[in-house]
PDB file of N, CA and C in Angstrom:
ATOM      1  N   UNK A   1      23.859   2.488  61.236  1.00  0.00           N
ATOM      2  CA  UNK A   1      23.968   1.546  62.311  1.00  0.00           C
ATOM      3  C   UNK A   1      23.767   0.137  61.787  1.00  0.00           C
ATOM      4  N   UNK A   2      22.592  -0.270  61.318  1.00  0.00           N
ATOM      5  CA  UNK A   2      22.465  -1.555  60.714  1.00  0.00           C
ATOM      6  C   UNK A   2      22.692  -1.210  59.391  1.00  0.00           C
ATOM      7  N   UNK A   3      23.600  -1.619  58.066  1.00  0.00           N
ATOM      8  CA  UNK A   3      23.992  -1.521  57.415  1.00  0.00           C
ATOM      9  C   UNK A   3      23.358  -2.757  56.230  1.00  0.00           C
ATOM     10  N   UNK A   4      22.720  -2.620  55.167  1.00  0.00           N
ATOM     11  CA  UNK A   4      22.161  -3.496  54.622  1.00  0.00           C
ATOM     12  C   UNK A   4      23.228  -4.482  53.918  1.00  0.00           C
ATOM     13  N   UNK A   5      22.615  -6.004  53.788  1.00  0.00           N
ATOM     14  CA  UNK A   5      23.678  -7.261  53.374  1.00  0.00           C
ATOM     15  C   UNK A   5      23.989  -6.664  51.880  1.00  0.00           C
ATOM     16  N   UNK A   6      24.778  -6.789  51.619  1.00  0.00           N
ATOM     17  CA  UNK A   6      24.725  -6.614  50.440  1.00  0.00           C
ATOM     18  C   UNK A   6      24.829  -8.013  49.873  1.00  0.00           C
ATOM     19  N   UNK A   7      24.864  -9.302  49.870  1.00  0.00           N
ATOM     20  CA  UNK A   7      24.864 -10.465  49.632  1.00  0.00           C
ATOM     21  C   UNK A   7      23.332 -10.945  49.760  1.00  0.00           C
ATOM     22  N   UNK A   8      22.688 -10.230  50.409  1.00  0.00           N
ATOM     23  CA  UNK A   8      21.265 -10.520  50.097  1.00  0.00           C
ATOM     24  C   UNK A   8      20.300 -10.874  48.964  1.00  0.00           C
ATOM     25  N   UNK A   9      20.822 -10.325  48.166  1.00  0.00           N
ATOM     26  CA  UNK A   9      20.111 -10.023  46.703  1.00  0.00           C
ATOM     27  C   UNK A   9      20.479 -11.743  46.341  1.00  0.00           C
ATOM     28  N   UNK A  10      21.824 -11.851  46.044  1.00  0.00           N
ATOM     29  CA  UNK A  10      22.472 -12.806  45.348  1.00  0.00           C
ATOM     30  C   UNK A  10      21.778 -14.161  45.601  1.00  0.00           C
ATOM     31  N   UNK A  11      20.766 -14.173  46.932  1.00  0.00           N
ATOM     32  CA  UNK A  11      20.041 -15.709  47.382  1.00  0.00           C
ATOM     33  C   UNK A  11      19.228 -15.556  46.479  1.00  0.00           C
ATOM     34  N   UNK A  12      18.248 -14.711  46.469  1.00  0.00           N
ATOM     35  CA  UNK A  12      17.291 -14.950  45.700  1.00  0.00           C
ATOM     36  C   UNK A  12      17.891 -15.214  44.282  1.00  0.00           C
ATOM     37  N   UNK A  13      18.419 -13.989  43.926  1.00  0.00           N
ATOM     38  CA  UNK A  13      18.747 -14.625  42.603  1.00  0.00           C
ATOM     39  C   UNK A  13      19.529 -16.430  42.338  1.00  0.00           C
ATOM     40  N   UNK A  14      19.587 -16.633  42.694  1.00  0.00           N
ATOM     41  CA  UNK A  14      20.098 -17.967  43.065  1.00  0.00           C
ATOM     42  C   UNK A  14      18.910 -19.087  42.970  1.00  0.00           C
ATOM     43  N   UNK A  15      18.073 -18.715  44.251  1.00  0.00           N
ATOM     44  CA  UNK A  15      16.615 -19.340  44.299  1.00  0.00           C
ATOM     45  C   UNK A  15      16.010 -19.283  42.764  1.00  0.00           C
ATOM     46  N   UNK A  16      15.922 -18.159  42.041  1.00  0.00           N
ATOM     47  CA  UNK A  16      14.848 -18.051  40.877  1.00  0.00           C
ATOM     48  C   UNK A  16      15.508 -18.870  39.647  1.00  0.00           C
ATOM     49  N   UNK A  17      17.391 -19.078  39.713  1.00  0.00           N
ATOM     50  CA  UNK A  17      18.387 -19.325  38.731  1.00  0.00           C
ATOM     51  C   UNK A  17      17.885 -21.039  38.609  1.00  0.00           C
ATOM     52  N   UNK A  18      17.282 -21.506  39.960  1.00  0.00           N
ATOM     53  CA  UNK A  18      17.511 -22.905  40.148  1.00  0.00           C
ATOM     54  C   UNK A  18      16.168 -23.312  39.568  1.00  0.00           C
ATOM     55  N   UNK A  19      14.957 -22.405  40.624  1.00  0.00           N
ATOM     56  CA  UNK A  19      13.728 -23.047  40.588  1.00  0.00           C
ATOM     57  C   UNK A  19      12.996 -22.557  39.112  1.00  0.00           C
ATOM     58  N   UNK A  20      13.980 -21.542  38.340  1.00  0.00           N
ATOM     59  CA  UNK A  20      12.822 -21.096  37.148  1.00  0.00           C
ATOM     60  C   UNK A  20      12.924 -22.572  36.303  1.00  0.00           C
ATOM     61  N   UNK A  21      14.266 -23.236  36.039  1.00  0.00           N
ATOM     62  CA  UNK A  21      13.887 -24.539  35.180  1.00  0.00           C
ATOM     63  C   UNK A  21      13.151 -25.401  35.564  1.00  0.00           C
ATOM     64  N   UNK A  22      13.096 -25.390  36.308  1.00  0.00           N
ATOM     65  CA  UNK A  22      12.357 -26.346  37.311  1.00  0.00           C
ATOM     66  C   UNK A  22      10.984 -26.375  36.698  1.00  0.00           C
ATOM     67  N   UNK A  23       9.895 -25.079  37.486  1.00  0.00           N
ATOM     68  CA  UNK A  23       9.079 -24.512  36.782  1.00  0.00           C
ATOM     69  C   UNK A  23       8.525 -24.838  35.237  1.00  0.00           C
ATOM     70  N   UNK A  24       9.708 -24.370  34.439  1.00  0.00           N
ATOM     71  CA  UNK A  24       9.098 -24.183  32.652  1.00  0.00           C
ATOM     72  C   UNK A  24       9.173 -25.850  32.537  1.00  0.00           C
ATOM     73  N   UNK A  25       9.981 -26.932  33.129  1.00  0.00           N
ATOM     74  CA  UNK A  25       9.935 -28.027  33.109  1.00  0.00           C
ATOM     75  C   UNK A  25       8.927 -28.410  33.360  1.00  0.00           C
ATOM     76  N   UNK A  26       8.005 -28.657  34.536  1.00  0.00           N
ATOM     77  CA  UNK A  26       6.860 -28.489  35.016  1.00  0.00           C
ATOM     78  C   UNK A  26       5.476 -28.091  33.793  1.00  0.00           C
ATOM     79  N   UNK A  27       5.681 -26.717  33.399  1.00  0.00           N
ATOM     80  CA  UNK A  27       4.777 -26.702  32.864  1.00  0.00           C
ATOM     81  C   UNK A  27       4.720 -27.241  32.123  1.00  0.00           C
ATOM     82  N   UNK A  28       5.750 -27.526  30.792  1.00  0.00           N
ATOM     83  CA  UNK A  28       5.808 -28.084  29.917  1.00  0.00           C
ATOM     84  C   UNK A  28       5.168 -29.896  29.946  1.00  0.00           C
ATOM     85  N   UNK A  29       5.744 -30.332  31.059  1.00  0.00           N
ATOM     86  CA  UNK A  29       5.114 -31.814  30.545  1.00  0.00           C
ATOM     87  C   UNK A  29       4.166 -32.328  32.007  1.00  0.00           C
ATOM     88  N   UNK A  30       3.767 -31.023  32.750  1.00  0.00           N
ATOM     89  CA  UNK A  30       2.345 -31.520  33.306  1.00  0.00           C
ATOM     90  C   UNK A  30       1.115 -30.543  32.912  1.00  0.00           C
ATOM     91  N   UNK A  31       1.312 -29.138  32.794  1.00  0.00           N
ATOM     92  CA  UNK A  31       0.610 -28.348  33.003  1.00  0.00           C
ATOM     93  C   UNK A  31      -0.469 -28.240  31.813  1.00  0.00           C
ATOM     94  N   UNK A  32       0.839 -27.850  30.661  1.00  0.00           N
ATOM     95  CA  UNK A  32       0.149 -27.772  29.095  1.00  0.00           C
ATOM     96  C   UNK A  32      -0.343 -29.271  28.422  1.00  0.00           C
ATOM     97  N   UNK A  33       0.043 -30.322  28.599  1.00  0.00           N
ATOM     98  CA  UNK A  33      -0.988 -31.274  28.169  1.00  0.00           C
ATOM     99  C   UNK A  33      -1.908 -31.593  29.075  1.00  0.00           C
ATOM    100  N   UNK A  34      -2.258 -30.946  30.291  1.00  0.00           N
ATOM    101  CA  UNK A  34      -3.194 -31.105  30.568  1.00  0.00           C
ATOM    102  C   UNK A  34      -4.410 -29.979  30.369  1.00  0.00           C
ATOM    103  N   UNK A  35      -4.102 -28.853  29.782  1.00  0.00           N
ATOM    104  CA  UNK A  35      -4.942 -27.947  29.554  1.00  0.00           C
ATOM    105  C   UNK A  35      -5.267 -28.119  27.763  1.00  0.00           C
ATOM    106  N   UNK A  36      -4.238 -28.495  27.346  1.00  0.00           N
ATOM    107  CA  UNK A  36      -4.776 -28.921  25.624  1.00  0.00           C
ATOM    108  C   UNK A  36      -6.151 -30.182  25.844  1.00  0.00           C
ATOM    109  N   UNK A  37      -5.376 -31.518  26.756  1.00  0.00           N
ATOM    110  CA  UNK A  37      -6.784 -32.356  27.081  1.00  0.00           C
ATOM    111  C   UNK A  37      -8.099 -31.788  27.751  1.00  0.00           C
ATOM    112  N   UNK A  38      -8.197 -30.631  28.514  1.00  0.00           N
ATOM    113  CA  UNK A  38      -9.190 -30.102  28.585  1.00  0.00           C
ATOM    114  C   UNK A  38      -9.686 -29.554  27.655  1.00  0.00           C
ATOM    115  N   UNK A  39      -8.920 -28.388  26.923  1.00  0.00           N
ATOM    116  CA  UNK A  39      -9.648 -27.891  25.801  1.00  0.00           C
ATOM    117  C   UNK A  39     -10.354 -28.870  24.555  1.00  0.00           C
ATOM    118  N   UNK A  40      -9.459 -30.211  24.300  1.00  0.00           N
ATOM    119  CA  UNK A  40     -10.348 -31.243  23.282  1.00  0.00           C
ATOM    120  C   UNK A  40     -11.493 -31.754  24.427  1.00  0.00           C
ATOM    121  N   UNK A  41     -11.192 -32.233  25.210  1.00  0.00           N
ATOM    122  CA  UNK A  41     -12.752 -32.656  25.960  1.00  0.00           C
ATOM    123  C   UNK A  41     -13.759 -31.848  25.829  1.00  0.00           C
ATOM    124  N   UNK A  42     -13.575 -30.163  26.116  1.00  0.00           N
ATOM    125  CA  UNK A  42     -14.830 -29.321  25.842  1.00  0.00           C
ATOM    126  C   UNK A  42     -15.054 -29.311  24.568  1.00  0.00           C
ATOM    127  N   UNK A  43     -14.132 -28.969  23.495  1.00  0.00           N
ATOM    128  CA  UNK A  43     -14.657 -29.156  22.240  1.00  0.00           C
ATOM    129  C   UNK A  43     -15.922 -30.497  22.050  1.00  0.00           C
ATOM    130  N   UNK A  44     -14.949 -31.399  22.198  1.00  0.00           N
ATOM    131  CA  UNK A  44     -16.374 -32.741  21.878  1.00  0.00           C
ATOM    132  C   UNK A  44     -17.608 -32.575  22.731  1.00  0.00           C
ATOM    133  N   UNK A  45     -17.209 -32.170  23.996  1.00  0.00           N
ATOM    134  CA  UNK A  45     -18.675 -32.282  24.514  1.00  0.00           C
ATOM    135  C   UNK A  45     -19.418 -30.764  23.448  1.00  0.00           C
ATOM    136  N   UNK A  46     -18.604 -30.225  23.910  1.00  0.00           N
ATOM    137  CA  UNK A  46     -19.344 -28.718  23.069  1.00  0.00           C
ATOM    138  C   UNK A  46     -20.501 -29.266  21.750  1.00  0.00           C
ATOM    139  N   UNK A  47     -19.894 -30.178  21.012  1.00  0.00           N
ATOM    140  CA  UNK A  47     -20.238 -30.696  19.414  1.00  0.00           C
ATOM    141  C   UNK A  47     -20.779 -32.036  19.284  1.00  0.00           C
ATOM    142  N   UNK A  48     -21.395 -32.314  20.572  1.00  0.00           N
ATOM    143  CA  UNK A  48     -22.127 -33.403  20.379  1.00  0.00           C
ATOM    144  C   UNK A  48     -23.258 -33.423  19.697  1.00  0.00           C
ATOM    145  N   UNK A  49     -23.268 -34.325  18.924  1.00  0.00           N
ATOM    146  CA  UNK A  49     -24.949 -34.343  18.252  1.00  0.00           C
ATOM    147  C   UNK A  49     -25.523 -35.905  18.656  1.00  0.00           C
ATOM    148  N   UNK A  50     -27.082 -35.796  18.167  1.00  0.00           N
ATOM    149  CA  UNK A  50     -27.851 -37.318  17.746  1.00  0.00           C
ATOM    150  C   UNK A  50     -27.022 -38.098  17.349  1.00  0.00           C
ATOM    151  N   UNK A  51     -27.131 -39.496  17.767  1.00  0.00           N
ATOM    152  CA  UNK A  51     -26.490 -40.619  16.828  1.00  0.00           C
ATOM    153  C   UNK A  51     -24.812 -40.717  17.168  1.00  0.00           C
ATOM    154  N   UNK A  52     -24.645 -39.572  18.132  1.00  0.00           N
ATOM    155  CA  UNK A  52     -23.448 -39.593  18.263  1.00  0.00           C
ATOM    156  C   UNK A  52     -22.735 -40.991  19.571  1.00  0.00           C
ATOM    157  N   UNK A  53     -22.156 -42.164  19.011  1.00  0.00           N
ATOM    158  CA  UNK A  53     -21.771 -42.920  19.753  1.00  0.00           C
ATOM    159  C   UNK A  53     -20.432 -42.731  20.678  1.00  0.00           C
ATOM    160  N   UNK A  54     -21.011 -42.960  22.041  1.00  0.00           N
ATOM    161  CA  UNK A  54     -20.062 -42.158  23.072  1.00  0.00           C
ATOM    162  C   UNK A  54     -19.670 -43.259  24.251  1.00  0.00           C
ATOM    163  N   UNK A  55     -19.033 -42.968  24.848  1.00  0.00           N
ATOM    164  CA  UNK A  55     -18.433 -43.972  26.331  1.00  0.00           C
ATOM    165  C   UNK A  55     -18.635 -42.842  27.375  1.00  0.00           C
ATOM    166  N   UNK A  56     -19.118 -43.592  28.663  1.00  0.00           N
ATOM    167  CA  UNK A  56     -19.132 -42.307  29.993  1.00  0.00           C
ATOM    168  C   UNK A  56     -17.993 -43.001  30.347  1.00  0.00           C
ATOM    169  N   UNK A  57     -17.338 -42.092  31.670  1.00  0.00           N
ATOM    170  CA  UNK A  57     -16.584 -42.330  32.636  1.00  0.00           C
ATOM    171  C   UNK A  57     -16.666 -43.782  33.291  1.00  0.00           C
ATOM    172  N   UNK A  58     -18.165 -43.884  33.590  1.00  0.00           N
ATOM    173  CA  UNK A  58     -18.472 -45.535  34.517  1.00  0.00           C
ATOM    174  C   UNK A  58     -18.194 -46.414  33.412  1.00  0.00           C
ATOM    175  N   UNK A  59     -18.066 -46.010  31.974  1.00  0.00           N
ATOM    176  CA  UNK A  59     -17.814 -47.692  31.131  1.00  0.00           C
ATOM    177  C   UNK A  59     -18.840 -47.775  30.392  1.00  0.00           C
ATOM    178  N   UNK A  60     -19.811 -47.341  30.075  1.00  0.00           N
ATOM    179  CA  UNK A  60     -21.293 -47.386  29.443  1.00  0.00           C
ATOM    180  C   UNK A  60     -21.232 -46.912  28.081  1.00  0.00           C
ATOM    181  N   UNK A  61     -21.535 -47.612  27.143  1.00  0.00           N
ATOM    182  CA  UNK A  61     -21.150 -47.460  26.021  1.00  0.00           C
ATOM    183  C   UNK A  61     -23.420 -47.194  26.041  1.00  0.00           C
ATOM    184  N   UNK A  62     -23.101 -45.653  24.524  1.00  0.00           N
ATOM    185  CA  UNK A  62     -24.476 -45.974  24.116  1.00  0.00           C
ATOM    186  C   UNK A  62     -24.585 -44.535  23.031  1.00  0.00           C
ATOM    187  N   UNK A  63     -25.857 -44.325  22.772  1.00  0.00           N
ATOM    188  CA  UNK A  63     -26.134 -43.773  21.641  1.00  0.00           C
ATOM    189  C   UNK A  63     -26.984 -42.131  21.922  1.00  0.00           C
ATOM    190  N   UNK A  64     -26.148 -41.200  21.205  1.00  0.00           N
ATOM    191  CA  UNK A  64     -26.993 -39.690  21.982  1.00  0.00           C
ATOM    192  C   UNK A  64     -28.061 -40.184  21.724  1.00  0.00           C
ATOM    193  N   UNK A  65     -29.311 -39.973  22.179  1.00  0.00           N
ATOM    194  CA  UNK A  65     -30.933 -39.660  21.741  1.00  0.00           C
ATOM    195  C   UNK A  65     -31.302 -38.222  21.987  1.00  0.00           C
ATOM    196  N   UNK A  66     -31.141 -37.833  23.134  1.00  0.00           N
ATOM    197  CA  UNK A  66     -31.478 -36.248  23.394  1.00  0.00           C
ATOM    198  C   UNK A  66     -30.752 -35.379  24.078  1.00  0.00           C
ATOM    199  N   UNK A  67     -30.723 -33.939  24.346  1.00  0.00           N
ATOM    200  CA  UNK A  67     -30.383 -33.753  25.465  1.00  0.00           C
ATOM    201  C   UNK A  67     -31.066 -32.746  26.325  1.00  0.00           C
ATOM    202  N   UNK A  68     -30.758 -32.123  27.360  1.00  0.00           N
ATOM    203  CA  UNK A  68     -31.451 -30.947  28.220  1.00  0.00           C
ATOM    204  C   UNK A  68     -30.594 -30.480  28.505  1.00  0.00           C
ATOM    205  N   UNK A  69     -30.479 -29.255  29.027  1.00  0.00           N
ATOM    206  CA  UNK A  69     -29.501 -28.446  29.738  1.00  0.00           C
ATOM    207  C   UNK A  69     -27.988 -29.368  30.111  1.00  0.00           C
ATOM    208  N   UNK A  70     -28.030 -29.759  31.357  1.00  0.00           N
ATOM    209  CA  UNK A  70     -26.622 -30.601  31.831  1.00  0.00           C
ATOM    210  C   UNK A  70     -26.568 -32.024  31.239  1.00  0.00           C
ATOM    211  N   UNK A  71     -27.884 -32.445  30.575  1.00  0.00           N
ATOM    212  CA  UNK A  71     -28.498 -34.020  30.488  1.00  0.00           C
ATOM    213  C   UNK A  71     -28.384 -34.619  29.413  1.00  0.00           C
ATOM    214  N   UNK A  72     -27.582 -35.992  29.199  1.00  0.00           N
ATOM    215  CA  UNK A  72     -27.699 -36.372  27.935  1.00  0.00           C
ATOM    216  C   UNK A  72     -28.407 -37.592  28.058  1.00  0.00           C
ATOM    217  N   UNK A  73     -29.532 -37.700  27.231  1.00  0.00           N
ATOM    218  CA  UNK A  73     -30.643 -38.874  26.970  1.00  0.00           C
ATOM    219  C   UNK A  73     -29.235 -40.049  26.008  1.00  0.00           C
ATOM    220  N   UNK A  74     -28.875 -41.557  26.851  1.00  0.00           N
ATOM    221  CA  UNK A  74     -28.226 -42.412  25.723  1.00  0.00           C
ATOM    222  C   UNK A  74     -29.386 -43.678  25.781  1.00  0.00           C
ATOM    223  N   UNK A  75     -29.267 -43.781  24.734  1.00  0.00           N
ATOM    224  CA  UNK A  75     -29.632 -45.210  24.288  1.00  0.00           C
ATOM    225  C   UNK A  75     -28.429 -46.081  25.019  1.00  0.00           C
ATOM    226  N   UNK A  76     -28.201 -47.194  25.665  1.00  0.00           N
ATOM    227  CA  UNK A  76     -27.665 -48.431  25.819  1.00  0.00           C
ATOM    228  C   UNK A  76     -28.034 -49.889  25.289  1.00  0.00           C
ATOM    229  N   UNK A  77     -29.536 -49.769  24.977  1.00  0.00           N
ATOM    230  CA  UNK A  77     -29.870 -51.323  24.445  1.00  0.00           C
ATOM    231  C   UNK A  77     -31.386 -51.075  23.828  1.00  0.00           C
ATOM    232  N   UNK A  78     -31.833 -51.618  22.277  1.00  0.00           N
ATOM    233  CA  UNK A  78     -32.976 -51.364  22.540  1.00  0.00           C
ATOM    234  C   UNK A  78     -34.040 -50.943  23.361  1.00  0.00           C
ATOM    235  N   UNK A  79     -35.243 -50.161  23.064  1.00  0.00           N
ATOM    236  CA  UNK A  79     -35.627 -49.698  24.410  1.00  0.00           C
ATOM    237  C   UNK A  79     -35.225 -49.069  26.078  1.00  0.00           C
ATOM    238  N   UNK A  80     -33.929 -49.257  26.230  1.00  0.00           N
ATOM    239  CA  UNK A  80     -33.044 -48.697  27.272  1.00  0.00           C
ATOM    240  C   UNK A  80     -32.628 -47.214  27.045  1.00  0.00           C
ATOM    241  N   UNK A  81     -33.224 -46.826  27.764  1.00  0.00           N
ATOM    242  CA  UNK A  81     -32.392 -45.306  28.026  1.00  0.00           C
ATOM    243  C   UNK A  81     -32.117 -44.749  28.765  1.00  0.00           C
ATOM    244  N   UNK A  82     -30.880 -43.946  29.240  1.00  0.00           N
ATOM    245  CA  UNK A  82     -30.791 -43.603  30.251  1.00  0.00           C
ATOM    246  C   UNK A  82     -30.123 -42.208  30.198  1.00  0.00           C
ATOM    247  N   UNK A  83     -30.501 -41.172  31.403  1.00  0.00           N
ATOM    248  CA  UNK A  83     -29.773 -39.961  31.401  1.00  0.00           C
ATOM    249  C   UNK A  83     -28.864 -40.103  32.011  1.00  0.00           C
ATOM    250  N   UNK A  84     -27.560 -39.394  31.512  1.00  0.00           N
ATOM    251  CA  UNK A  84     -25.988 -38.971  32.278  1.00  0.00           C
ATOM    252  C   UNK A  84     -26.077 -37.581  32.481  1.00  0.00           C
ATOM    253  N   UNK A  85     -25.062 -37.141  33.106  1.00  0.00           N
ATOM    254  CA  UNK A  85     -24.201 -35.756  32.878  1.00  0.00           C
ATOM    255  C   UNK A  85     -23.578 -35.625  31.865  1.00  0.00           C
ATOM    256  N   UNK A  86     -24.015 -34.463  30.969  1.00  0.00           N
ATOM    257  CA  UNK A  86     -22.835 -33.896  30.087  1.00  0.00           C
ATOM    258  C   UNK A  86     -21.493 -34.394  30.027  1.00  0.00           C
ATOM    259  N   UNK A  87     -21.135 -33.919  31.489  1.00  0.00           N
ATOM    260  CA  UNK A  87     -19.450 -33.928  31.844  1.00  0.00           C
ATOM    261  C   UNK A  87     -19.202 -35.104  32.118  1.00  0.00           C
ATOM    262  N   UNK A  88     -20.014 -36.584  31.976  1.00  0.00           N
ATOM    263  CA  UNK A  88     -19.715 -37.899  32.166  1.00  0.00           C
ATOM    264  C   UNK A  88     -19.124 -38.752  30.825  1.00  0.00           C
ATOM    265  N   UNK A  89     -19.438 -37.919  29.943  1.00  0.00           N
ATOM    266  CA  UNK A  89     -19.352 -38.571  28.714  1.00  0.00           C
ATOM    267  C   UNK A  89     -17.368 -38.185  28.447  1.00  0.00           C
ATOM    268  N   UNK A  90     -16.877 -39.621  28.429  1.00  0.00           N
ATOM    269  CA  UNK A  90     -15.192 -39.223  28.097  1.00  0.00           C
ATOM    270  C   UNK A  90     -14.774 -39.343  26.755  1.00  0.00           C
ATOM    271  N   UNK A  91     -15.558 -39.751  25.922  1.00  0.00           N
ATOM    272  CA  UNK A  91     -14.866 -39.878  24.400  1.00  0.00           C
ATOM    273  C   UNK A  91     -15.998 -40.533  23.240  1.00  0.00           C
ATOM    274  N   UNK A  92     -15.554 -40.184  22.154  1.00  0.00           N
ATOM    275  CA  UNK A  92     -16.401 -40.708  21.186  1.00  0.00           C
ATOM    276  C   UNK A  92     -16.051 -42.063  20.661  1.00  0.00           C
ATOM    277  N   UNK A  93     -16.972 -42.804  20.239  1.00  0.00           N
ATOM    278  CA  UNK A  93     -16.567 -44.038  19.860  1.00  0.00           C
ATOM    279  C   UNK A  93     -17.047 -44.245  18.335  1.00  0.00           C
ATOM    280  N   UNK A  94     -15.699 -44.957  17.342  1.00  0.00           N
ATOM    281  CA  UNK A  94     -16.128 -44.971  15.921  1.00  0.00           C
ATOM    282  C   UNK A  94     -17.615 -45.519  15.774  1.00  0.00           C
ATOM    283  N   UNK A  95     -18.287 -45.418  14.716  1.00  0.00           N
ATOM    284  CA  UNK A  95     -19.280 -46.073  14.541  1.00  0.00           C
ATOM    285  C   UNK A  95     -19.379 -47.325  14.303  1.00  0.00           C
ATOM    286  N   UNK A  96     -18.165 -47.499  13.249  1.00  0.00           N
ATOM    287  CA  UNK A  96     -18.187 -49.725  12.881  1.00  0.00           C
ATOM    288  C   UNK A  96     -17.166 -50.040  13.125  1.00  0.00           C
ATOM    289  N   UNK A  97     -16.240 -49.250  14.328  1.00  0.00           N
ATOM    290  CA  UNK A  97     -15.306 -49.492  14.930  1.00  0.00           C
ATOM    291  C   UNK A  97     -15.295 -51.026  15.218  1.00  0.00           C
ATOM    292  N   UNK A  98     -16.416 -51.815  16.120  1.00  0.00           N
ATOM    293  CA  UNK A  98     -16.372 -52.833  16.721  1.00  0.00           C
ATOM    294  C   UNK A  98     -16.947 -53.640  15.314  1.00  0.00           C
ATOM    295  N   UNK A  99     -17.729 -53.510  14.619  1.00  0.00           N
ATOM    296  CA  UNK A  99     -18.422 -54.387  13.804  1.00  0.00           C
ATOM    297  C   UNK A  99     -16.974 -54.235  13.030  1.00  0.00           C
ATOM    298  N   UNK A 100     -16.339 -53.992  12.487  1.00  0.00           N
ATOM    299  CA  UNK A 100     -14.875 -54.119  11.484  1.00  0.00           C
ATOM    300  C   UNK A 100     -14.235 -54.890  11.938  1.00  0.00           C
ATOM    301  N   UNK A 101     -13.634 -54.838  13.476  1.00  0.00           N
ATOM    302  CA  UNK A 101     -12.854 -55.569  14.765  1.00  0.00           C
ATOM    303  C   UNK A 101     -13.308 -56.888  14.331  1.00  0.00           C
ATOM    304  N   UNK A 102     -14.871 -57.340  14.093  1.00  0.00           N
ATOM    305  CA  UNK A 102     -15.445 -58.452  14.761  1.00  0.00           C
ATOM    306  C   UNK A 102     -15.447 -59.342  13.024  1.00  0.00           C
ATOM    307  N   UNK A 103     -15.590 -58.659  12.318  1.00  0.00           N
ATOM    308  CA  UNK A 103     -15.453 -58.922  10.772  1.00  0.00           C
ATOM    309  C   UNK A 103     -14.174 -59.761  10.303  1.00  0.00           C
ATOM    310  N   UNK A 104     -13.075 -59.012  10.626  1.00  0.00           N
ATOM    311  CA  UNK A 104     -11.933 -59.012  10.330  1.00  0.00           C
ATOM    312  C   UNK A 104     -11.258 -60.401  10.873  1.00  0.00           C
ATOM    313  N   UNK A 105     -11.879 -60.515  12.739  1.00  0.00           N
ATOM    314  CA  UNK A 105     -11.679 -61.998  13.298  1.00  0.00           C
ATOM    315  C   UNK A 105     -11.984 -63.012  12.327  1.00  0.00           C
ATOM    316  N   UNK A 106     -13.425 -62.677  11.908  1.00  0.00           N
ATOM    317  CA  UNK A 106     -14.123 -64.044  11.592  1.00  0.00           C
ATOM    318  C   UNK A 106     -13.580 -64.609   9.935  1.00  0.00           C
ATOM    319  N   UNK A 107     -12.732 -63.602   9.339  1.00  0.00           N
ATOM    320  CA  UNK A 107     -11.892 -64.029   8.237  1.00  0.00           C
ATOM    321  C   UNK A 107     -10.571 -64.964   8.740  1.00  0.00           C
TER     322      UNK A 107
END
């Protein structure tokens, strides 16, 4: 009585013909560099040590001193210290990065 489409099939396949490039496009230049930049962010935080000069998220440039569980003790200024989050810290900063910068002007 009701007799199945036989043209049915052919949409989908159609749908998957269009949207699969679509897709691997997608992953390719949003998905996977954003999961490689996660994986280097955990690495560094993973391998932080003492002395290690770092930048947070808010802009705060300063120096590991300690840490605790989620907590990282930075130096910012003689005598200044202050705790962050782990997960605040976005990148490492050279050590005579800026003193080289500032060298190099004054030639």
């Amino acid at each position: 009585m009701l007799a199945a489409d036989p043209g049915a099939g052919s949409g989908l396949a159609q749908f998957l013909f269009l949207f699969a490039p679509l897709f691997l496009i997608w992953y390719l230049l949003v998905i996977r560099p954003q999961q490689s930049q996660r994986r280097k962010t955990q690495e560094m935080l993973a391998n932080l040590k003492t002395g290690d000069r770092v930048v947070t998220t808010g802009g705060v440039y300063g120096t590991v001193m300690a840490f605790r569980d989620g907590v990282v003790q930075l130096q910012v200024a003689p005598q200044v210290k202050i705790d962050v989050a782990r997960s605040a810290i976005s990148g490492l900063q050279p050590v005579d990065g800026g003193e080289a910068e500032a060298k190099s002007k004054k030639s």
